[in-house]
C-alpha atoms as a PDB file:
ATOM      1  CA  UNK A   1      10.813 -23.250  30.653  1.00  0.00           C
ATOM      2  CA  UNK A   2      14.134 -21.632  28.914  1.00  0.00           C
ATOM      3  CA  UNK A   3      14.662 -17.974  29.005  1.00  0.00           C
ATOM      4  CA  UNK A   4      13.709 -17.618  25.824  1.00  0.00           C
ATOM      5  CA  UNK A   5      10.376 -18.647  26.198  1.00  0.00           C
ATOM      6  CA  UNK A   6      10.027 -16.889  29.536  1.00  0.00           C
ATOM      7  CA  UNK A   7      11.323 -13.642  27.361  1.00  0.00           C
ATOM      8  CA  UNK A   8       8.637 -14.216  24.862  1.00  0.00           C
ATOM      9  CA  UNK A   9       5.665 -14.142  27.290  1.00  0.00           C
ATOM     10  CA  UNK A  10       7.138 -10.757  28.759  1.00  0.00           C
ATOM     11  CA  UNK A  11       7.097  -9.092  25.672  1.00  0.00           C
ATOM     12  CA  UNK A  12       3.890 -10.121  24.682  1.00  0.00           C
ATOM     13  CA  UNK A  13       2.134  -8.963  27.823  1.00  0.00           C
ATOM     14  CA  UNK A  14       4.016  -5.571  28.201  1.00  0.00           C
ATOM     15  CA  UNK A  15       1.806  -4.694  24.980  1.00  0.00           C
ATOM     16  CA  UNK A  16      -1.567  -4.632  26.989  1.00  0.00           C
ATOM     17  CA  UNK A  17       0.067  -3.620  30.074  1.00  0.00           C
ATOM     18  CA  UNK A  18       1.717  -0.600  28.791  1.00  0.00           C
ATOM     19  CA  UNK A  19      -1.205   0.414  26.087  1.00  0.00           C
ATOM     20  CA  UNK A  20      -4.362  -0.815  28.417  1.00  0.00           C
ATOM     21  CA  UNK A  21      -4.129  -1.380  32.085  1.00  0.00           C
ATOM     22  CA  UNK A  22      -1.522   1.198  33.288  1.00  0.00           C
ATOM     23  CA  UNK A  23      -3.103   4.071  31.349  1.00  0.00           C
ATOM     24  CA  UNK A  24      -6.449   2.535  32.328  1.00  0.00           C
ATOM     25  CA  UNK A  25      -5.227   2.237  36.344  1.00  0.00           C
ATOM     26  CA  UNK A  26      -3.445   5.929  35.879  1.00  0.00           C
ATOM     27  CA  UNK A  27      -7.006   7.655  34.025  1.00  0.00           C
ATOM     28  CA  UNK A  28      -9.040   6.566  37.326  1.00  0.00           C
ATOM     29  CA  UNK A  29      -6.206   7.978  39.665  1.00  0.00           C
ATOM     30  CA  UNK A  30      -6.582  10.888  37.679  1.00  0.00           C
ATOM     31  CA  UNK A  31      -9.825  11.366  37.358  1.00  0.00           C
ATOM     32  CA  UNK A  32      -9.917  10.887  41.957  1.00  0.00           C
ATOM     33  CA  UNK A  33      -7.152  13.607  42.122  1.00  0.00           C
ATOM     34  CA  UNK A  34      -8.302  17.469  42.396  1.00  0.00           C
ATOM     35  CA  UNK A  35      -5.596  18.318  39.968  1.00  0.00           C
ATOM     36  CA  UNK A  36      -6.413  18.836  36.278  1.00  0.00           C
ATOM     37  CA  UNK A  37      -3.208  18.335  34.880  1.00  0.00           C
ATOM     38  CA  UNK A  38      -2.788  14.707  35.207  1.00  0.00           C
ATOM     39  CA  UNK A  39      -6.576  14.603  33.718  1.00  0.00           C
ATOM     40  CA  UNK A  40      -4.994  16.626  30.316  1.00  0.00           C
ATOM     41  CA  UNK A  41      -2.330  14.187  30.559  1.00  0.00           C
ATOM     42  CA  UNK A  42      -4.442  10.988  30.371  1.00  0.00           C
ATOM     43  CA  UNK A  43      -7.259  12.174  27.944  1.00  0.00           C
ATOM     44  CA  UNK A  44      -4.121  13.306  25.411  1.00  0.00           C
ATOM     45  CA  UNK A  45      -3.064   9.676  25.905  1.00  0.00           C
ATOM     46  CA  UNK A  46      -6.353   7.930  25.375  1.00  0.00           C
ATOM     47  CA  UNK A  47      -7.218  10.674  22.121  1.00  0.00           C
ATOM     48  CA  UNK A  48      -3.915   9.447  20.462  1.00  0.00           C
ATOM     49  CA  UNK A  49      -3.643   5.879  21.760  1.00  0.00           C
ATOM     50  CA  UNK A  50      -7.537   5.927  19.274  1.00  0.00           C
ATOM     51  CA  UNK A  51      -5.865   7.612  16.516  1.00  0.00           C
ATOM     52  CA  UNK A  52      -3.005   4.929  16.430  1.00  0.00           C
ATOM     53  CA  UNK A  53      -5.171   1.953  16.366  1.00  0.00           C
ATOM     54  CA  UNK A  54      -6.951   3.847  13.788  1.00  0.00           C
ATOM     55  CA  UNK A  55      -3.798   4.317  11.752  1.00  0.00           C
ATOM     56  CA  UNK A  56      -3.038   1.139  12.333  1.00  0.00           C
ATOM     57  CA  UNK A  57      -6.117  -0.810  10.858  1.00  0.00           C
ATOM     58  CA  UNK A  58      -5.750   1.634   8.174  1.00  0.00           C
ATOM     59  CA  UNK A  59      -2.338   0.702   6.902  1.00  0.00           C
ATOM     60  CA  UNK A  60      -1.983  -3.014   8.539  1.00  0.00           C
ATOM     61  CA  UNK A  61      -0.958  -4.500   5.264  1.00  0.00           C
ATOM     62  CA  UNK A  62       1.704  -2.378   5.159  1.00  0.00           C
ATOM     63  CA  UNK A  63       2.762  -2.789   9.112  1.00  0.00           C
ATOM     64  CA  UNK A  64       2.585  -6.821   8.526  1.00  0.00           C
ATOM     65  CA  UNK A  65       6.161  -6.022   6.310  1.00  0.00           C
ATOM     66  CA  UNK A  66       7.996  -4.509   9.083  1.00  0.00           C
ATOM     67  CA  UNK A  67       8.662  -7.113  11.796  1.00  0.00           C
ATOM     68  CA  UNK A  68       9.734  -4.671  14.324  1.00  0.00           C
ATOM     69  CA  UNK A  69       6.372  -2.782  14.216  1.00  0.00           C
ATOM     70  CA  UNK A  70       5.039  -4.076  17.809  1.00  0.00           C
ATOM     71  CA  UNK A  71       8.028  -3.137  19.153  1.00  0.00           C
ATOM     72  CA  UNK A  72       8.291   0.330  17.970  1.00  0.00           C
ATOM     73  CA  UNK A  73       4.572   1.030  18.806  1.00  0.00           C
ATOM     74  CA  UNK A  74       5.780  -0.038  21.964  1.00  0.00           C
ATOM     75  CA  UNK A  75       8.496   2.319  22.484  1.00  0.00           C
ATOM     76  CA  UNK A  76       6.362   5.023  21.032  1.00  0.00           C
ATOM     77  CA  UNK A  77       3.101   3.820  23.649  1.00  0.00           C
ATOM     78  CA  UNK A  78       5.909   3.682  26.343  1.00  0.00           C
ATOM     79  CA  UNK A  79       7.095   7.374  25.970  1.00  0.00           C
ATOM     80  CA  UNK A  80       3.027   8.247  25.428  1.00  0.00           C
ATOM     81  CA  UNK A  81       2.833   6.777  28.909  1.00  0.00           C
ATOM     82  CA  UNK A  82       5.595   7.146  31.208  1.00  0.00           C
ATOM     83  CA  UNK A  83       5.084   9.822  33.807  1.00  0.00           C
ATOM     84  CA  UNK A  84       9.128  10.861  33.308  1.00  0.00           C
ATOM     85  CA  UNK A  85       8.708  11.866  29.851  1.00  0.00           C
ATOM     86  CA  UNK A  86       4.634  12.756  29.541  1.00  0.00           C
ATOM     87  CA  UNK A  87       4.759  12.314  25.911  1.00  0.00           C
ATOM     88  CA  UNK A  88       0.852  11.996  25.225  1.00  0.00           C
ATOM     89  CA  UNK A  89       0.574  15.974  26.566  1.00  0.00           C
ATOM     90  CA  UNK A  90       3.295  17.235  24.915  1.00  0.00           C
ATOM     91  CA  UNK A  91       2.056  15.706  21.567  1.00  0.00           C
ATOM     92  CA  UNK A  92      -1.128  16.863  22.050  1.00  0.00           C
ATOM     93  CA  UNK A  93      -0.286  20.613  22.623  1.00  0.00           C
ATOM     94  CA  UNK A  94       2.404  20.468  20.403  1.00  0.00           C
ATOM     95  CA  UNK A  95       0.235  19.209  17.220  1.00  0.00           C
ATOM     96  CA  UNK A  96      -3.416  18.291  17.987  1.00  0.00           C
ATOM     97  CA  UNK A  97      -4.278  21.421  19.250  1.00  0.00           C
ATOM     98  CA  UNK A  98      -2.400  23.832  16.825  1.00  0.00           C
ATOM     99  CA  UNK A  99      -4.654  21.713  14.045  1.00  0.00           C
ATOM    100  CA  UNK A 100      -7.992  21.913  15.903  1.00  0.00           C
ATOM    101  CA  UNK A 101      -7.222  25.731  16.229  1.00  0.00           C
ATOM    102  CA  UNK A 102      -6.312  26.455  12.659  1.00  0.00           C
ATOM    103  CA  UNK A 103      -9.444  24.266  11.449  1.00  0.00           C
ATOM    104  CA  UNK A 104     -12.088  25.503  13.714  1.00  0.00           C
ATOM    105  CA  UNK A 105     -12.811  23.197  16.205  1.00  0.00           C
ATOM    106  CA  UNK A 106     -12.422  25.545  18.673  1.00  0.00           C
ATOM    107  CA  UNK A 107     -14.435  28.280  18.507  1.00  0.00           C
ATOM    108  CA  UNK A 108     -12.102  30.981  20.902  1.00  0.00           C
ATOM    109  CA  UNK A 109     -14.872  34.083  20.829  1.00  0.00           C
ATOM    110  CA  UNK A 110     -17.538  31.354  22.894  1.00  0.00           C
ATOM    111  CA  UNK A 111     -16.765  30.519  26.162  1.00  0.00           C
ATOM    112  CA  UNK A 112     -18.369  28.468  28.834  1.00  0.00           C
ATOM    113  CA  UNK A 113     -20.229  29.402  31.822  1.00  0.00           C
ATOM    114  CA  UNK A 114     -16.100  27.501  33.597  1.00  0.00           C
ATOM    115  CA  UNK A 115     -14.376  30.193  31.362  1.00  0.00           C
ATOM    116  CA  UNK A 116     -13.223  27.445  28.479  1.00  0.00           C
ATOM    117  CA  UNK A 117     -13.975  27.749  24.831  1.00  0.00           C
ATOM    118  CA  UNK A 118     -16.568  26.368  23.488  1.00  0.00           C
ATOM    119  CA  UNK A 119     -16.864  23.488  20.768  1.00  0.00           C
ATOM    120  CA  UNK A 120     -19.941  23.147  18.575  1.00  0.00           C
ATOM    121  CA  UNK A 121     -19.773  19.652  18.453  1.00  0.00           C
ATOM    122  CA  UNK A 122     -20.135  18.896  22.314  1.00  0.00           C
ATOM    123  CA  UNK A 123     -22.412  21.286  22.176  1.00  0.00           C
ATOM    124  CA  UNK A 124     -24.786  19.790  20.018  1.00  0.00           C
ATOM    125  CA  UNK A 125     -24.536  16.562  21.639  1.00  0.00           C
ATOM    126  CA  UNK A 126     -24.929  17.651  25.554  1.00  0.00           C
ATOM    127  CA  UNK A 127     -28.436  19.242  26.725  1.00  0.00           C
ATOM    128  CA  UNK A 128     -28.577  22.664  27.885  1.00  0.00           C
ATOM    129  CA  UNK A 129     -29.386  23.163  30.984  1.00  0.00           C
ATOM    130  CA  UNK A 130     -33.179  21.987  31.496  1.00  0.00           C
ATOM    131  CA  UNK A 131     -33.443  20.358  28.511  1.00  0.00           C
ATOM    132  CA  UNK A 132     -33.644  16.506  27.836  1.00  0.00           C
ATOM    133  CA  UNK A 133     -32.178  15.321  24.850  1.00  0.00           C
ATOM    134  CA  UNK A 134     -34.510  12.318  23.360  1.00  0.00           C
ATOM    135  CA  UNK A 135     -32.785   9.027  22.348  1.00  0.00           C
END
């Protein structure tokens, strides 16, 4: 096997090593740990990891034009990820949550019995206490 080829099966596994099993290895550490910041850290990820393959499927005629596409998702998933650089938080408060504030999804004045706000939707969609939800 030339370098080459050896080269090519590198780069196509970092894809689902980067994107998939280190986030998916780091979210159960995470989840173990008593800290809550590492949690933020990996739900961010996983929110805008599902808004990227969204995006993607979305404009994939468009990405089949640009032949450096993988690689830049790559880069982009690789800054998301890496614990030096925490990318997927800083996106997330820096953009996601400005927008959910300014359209509503939020609701500030409600809080929780753990002292966080409130959101109607999970609301709607968990039982309160002593009541079963039918399915």
């Amino acid at each position: 096997m030339d370098r080459w080829t050896l080269l090519t099966y590198v780069h196509s596994l970092a894809g689902p090593v980067m994107m998939l099993l280190y986030p998916l290895y780091a979210s159960i550490i995470a989840i173990e740990s008593p800290s809550k910041v590492d949690d933020e850290q990996w739900l961010a990820y996983w929110i805008l990891y599902s808004f990227l393959t969204l995006l993607e499927m979305l404009i994939q005629p468009i990405l089949e034009r640009m032949p450096i596409w993988y690689d830049m998702k790559l880069a982009l998933v690789a800054w998301l990820v890496l614990p030096q650089f925490k990318g997927a938080a800083y996106i997330y408060d820096r953009f996601v949550r400005e927008k959910i504030k300014k359209y509503g999804g939020l609701d500030r004045r409600q809080s929780s019995p753990n002292g966080k706000p409130r959101n109607k939707f999970v609301d709607f969609l968990t039982p309160k206490k002593g009541e079963q939800k039918a399915y």
